[in-house]
PDB file of N, CA and C in Angstrom:
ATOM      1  N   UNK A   1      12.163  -0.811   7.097  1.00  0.00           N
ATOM      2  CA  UNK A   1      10.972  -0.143   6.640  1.00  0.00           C
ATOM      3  C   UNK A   1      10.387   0.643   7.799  1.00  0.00           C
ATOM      4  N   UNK A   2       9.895   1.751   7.681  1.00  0.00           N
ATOM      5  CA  UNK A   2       9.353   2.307   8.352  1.00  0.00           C
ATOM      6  C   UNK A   2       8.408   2.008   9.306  1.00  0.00           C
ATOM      7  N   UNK A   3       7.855   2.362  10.255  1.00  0.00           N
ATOM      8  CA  UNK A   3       6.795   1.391  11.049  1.00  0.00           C
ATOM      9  C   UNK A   3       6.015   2.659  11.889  1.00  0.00           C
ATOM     10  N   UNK A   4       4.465   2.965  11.586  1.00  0.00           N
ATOM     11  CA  UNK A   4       3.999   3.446  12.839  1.00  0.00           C
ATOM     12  C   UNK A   4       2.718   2.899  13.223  1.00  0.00           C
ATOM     13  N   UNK A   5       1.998   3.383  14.566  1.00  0.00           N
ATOM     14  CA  UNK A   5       1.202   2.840  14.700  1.00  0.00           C
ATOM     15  C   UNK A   5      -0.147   3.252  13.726  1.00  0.00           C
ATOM     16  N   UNK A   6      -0.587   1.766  13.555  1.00  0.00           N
ATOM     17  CA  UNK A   6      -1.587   2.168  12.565  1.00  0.00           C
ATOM     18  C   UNK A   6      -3.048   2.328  13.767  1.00  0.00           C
ATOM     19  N   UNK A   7      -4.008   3.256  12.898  1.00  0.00           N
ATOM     20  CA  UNK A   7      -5.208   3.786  13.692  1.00  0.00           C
ATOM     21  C   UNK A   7      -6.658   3.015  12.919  1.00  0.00           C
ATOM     22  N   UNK A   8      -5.925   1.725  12.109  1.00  0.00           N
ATOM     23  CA  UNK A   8      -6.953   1.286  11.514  1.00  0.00           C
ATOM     24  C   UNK A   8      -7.051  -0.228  12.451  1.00  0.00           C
ATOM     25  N   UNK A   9      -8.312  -0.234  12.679  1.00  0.00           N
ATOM     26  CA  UNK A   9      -8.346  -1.349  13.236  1.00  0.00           C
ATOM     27  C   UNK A   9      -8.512  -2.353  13.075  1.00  0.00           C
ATOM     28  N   UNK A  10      -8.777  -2.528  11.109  1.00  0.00           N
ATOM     29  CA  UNK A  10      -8.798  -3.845  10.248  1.00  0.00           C
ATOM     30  C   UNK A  10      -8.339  -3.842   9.283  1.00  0.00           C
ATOM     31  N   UNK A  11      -7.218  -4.252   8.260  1.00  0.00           N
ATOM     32  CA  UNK A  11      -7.531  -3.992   7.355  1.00  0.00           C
ATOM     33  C   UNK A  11      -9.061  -3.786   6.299  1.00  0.00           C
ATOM     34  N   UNK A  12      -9.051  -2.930   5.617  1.00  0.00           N
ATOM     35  CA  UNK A  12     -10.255  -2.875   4.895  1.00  0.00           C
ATOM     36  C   UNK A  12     -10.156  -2.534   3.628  1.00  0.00           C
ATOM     37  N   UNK A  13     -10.120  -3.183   2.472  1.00  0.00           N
ATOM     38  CA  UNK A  13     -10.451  -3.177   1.039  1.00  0.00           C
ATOM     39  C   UNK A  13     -11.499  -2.025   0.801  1.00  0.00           C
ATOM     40  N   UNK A  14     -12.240  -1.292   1.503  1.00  0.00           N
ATOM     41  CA  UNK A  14     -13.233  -0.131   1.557  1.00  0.00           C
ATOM     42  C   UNK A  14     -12.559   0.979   1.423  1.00  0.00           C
ATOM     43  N   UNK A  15     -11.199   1.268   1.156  1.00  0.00           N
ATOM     44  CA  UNK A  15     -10.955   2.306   1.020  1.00  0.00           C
ATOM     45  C   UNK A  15     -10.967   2.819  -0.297  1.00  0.00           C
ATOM     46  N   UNK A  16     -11.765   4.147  -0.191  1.00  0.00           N
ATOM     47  CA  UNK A  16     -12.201   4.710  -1.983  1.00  0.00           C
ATOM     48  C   UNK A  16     -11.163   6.206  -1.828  1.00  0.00           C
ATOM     49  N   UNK A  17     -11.980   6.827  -3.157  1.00  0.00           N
ATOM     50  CA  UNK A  17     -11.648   7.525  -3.481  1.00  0.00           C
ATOM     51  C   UNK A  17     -10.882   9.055  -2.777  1.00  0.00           C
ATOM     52  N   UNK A  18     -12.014   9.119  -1.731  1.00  0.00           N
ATOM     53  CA  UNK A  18     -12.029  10.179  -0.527  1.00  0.00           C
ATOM     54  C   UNK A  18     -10.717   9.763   0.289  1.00  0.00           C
ATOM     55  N   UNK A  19     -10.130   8.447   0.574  1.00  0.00           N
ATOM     56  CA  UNK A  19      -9.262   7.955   1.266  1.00  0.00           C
ATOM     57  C   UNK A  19      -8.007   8.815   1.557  1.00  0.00           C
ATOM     58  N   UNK A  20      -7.816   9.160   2.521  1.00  0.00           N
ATOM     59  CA  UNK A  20      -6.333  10.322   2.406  1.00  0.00           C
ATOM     60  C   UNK A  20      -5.299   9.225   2.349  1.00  0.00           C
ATOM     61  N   UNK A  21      -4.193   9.761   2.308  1.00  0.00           N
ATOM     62  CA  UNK A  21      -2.660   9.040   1.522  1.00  0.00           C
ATOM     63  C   UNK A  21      -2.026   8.500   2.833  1.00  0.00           C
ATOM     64  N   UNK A  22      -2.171   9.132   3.896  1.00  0.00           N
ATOM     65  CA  UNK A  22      -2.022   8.641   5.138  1.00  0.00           C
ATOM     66  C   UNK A  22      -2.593   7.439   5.713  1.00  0.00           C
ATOM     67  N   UNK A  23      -4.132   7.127   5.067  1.00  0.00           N
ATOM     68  CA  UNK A  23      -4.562   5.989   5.426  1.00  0.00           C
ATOM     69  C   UNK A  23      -4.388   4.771   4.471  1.00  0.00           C
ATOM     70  N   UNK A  24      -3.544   5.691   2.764  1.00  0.00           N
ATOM     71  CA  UNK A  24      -3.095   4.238   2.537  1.00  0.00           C
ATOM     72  C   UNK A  24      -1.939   3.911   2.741  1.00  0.00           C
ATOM     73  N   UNK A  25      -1.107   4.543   3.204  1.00  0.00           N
ATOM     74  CA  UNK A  25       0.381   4.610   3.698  1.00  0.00           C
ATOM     75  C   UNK A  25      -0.272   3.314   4.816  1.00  0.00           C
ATOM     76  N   UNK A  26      -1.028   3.429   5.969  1.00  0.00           N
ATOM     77  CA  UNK A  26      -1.027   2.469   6.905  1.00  0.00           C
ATOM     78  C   UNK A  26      -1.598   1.254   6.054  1.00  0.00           C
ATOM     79  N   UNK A  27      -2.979   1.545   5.002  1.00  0.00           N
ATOM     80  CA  UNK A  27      -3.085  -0.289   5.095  1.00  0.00           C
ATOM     81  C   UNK A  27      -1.285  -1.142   4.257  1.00  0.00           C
ATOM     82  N   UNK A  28      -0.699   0.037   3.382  1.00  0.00           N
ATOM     83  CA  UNK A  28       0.593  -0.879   3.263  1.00  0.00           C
ATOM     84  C   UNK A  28       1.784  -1.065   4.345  1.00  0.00           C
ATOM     85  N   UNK A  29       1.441  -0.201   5.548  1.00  0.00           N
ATOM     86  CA  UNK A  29       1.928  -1.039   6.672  1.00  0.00           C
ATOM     87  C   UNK A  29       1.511  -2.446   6.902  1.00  0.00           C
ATOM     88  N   UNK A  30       0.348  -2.024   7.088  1.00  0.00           N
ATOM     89  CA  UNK A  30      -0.573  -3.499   7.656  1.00  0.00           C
ATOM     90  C   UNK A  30      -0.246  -4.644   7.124  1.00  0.00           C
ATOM     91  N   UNK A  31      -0.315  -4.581   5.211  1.00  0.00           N
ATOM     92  CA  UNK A  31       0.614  -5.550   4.752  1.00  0.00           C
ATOM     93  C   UNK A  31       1.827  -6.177   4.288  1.00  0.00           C
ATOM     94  N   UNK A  32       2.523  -5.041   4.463  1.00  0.00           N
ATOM     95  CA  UNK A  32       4.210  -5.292   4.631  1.00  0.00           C
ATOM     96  C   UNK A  32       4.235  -5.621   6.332  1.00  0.00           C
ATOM     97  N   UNK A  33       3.549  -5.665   6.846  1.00  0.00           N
ATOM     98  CA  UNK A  33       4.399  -6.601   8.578  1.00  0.00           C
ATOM     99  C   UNK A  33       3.502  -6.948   9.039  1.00  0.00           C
ATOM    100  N   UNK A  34       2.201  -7.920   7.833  1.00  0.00           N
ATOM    101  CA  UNK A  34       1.627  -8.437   9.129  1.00  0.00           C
ATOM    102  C   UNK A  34       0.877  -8.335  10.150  1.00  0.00           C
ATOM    103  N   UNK A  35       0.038  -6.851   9.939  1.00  0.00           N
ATOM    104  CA  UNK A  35      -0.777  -6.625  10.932  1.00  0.00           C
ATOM    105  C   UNK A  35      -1.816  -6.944  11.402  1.00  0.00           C
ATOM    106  N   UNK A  36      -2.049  -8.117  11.787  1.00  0.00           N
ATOM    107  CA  UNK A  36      -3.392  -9.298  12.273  1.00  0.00           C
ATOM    108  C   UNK A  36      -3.917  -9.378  10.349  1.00  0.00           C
ATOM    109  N   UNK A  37      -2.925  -9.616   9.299  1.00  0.00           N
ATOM    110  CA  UNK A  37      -2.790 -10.450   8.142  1.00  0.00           C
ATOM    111  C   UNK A  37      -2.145 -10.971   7.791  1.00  0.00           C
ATOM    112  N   UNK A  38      -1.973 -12.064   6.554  1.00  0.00           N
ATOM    113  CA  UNK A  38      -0.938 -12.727   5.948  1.00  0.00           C
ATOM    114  C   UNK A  38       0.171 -11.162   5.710  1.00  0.00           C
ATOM    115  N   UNK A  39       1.514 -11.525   5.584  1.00  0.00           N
ATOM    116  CA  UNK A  39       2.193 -10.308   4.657  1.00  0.00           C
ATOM    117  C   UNK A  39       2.026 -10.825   3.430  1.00  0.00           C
ATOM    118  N   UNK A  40       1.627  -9.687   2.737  1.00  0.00           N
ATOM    119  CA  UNK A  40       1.661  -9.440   1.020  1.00  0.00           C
ATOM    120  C   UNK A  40       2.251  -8.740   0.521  1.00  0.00           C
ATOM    121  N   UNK A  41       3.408  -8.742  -0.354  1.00  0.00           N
ATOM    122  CA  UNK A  41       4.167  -7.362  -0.398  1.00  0.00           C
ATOM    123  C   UNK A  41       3.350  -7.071  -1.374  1.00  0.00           C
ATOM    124  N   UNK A  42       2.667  -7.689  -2.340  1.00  0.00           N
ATOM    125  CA  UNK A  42       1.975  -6.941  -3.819  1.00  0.00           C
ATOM    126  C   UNK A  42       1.025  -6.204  -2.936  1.00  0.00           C
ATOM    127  N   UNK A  43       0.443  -6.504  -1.995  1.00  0.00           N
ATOM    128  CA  UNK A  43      -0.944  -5.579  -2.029  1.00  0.00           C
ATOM    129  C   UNK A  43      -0.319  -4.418  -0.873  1.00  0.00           C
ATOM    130  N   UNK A  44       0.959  -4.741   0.035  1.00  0.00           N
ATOM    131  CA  UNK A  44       1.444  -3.859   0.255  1.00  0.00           C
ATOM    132  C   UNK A  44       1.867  -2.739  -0.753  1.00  0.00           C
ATOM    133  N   UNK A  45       2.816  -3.154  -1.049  1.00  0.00           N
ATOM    134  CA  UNK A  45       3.253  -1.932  -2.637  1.00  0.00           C
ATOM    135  C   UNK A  45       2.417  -1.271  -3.706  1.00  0.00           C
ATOM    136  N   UNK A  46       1.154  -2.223  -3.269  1.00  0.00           N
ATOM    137  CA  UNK A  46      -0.021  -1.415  -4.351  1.00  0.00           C
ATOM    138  C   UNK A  46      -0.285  -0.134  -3.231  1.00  0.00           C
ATOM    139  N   UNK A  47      -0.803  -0.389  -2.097  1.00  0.00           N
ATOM    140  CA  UNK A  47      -1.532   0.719  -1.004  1.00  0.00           C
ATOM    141  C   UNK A  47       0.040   1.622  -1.164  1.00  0.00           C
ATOM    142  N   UNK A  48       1.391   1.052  -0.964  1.00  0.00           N
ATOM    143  CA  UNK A  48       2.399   2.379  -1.180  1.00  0.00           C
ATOM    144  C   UNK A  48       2.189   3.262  -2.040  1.00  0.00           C
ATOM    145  N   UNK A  49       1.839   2.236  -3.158  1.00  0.00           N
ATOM    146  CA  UNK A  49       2.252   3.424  -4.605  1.00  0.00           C
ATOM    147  C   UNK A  49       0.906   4.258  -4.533  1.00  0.00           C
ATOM    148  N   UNK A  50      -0.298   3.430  -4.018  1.00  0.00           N
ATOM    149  CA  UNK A  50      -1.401   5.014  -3.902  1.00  0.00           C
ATOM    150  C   UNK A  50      -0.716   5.922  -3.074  1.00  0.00           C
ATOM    151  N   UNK A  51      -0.460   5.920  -1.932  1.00  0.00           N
ATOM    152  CA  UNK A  51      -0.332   6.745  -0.876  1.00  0.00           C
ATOM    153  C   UNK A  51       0.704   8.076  -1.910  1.00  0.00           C
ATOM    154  N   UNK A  52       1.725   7.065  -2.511  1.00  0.00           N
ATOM    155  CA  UNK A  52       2.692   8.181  -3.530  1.00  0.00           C
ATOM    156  C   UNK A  52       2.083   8.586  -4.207  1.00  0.00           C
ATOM    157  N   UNK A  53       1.560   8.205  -4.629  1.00  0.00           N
ATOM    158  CA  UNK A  53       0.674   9.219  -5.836  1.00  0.00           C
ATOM    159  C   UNK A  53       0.030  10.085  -5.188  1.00  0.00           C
ATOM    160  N   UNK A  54      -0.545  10.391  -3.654  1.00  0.00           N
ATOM    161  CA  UNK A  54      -1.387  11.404  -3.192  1.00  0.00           C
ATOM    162  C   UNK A  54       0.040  12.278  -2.183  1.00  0.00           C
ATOM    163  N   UNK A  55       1.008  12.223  -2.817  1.00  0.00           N
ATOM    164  CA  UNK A  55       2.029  12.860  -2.131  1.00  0.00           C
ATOM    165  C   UNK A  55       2.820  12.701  -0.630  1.00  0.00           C
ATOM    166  N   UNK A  56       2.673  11.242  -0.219  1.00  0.00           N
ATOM    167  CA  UNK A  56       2.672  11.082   0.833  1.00  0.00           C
ATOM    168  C   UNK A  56       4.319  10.459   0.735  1.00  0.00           C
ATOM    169  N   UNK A  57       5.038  11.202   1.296  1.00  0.00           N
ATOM    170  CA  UNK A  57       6.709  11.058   1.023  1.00  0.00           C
ATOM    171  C   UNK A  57       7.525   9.783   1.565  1.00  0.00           C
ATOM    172  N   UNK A  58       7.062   9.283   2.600  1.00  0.00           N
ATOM    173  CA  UNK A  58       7.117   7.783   3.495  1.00  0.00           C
ATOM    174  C   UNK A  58       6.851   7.005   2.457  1.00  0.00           C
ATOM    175  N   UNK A  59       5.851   6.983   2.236  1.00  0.00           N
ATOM    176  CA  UNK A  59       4.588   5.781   0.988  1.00  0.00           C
ATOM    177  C   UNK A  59       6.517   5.822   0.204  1.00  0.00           C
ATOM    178  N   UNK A  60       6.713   6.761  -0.570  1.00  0.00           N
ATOM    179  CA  UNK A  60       7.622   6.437  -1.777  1.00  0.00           C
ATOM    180  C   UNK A  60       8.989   5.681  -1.192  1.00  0.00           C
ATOM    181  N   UNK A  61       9.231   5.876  -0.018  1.00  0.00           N
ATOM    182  CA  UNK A  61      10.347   5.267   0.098  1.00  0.00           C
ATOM    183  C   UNK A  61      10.543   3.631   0.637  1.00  0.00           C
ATOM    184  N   UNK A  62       9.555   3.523   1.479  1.00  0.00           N
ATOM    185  CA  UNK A  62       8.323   2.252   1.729  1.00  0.00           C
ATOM    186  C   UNK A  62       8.137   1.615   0.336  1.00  0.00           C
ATOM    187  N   UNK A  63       7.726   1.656  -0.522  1.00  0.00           N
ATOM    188  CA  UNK A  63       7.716   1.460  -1.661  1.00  0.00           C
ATOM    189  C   UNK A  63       9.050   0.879  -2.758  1.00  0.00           C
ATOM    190  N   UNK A  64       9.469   1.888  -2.274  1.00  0.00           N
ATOM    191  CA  UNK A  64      10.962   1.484  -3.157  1.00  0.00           C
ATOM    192  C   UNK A  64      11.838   0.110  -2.159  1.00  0.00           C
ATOM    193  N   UNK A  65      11.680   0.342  -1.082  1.00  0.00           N
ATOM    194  CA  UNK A  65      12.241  -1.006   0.037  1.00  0.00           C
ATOM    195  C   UNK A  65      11.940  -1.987  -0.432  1.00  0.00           C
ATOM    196  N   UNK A  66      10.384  -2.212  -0.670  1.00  0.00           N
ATOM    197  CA  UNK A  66       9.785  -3.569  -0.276  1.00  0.00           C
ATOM    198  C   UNK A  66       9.702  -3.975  -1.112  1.00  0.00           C
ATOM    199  N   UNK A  67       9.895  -3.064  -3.010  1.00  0.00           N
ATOM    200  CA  UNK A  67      10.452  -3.707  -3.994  1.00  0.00           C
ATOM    201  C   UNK A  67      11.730  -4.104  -4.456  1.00  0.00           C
ATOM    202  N   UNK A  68      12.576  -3.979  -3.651  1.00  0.00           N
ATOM    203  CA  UNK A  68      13.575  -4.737  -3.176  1.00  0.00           C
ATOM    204  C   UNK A  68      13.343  -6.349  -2.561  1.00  0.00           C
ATOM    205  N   UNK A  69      12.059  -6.439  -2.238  1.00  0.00           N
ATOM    206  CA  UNK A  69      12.152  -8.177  -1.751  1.00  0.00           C
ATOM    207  C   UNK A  69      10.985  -8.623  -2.712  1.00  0.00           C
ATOM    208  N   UNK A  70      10.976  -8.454  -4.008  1.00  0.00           N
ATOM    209  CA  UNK A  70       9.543  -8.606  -4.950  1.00  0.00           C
ATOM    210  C   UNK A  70      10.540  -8.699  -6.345  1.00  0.00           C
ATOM    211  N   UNK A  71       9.917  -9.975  -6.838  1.00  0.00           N
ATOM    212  CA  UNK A  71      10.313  -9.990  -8.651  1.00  0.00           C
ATOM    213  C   UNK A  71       9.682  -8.861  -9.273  1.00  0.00           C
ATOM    214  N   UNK A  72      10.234  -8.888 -10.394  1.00  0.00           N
ATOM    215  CA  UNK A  72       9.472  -7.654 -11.543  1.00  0.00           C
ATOM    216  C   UNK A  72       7.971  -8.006 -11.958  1.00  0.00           C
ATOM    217  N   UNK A  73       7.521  -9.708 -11.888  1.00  0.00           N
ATOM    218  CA  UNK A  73       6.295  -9.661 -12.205  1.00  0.00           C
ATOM    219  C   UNK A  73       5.598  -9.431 -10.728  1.00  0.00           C
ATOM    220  N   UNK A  74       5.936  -9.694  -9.364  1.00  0.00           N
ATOM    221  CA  UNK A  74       5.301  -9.246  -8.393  1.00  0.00           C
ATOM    222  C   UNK A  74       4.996  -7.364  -8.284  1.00  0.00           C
ATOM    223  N   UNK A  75       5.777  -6.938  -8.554  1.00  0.00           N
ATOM    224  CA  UNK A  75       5.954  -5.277  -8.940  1.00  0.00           C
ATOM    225  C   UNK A  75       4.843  -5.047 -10.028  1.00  0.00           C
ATOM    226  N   UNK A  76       5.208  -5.636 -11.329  1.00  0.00           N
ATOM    227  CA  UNK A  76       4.098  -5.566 -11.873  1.00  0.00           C
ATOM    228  C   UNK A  76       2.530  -5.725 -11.301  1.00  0.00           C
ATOM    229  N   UNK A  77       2.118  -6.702 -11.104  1.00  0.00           N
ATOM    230  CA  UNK A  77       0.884  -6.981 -10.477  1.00  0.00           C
ATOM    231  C   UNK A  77       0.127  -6.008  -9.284  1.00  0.00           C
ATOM    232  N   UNK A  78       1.250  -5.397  -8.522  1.00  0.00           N
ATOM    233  CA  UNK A  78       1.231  -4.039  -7.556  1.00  0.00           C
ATOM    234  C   UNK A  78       0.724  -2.851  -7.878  1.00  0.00           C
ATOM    235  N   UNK A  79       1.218  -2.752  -9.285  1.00  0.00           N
ATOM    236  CA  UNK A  79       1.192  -1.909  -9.853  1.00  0.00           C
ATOM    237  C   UNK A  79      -0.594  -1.629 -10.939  1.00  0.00           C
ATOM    238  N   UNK A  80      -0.242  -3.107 -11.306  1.00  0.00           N
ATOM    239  CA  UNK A  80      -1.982  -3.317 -12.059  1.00  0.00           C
ATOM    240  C   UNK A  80      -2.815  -3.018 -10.883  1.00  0.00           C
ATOM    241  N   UNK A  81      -2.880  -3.559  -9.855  1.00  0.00           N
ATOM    242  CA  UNK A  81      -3.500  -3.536  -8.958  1.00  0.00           C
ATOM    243  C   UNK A  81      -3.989  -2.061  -8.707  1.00  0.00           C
ATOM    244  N   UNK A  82      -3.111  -1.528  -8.412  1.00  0.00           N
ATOM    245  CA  UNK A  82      -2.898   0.130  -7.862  1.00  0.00           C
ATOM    246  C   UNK A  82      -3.529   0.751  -9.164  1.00  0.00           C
ATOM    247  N   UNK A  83      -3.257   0.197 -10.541  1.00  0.00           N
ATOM    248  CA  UNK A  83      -4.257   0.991 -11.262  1.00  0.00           C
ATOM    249  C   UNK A  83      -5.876   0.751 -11.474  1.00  0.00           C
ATOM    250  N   UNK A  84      -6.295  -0.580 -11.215  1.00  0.00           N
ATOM    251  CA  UNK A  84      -7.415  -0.978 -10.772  1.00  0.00           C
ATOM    252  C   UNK A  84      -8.140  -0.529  -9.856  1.00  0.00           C
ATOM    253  N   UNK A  85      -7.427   0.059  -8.327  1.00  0.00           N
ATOM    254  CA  UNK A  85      -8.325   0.531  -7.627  1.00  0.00           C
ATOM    255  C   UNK A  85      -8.608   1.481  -8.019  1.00  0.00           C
ATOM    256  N   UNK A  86      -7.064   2.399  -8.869  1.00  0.00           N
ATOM    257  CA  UNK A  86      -7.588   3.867  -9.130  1.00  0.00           C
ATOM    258  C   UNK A  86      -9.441   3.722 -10.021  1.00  0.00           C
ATOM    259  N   UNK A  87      -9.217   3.296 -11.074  1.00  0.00           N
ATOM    260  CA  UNK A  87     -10.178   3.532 -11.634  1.00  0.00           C
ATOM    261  C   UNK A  87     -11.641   3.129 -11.495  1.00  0.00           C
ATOM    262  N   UNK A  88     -11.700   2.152 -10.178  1.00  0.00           N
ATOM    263  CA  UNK A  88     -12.409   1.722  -9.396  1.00  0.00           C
ATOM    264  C   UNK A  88     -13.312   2.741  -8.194  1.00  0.00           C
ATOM    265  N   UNK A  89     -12.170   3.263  -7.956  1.00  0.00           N
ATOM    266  CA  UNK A  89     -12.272   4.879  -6.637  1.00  0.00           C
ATOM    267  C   UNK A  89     -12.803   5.434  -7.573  1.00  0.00           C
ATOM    268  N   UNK A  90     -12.592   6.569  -8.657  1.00  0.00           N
ATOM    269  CA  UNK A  90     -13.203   7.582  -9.753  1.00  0.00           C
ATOM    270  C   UNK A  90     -13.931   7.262 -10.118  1.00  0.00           C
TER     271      UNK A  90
END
């Protein structure tokens, strides 16, 4: 999986609507490896699939990896998730 340095210095659940795709590309760094958190791949793969949806080309392939180590109902739940924040952000 891809890896860069992230410029966030906590994870933060505060990210809305305004959020660029770049900063959710990093919090699903943060939780695909662990970055001073538990790893989660669901809430990783949720922050991927936003970042894809705002065109961020890493996010999709990041995404497709780490559902490679996730059941279909963990994918699922990623996915609810990711539509929850959407409509949460708007």
């Amino acid at each position: 999986m891809a890896f860069a340095e992230s410029k966030l210095e906590s994870p933060c659940e505060e990210l809305g609507a305004e959020s660029n795709a770049e900063d959710l590309y990093r919090m699903g760094l943060v939780y695909s490896t662990g970055m001073g958190v538990a790893v989660d791949y669901v809430t990783a793969h949720k922050w991927f699939n936003l970042a894809a949806l705002r065109g961020y080309s890493e996010a999709k392939e990041s995404r497709k990896e780490l559902a490679g180590y996730m059941s279909s109902d963990e994918i699922a739940l990623a996915q609810k998730a990711a539509r929850e924040w959407l409509s949460l952000a708007n």
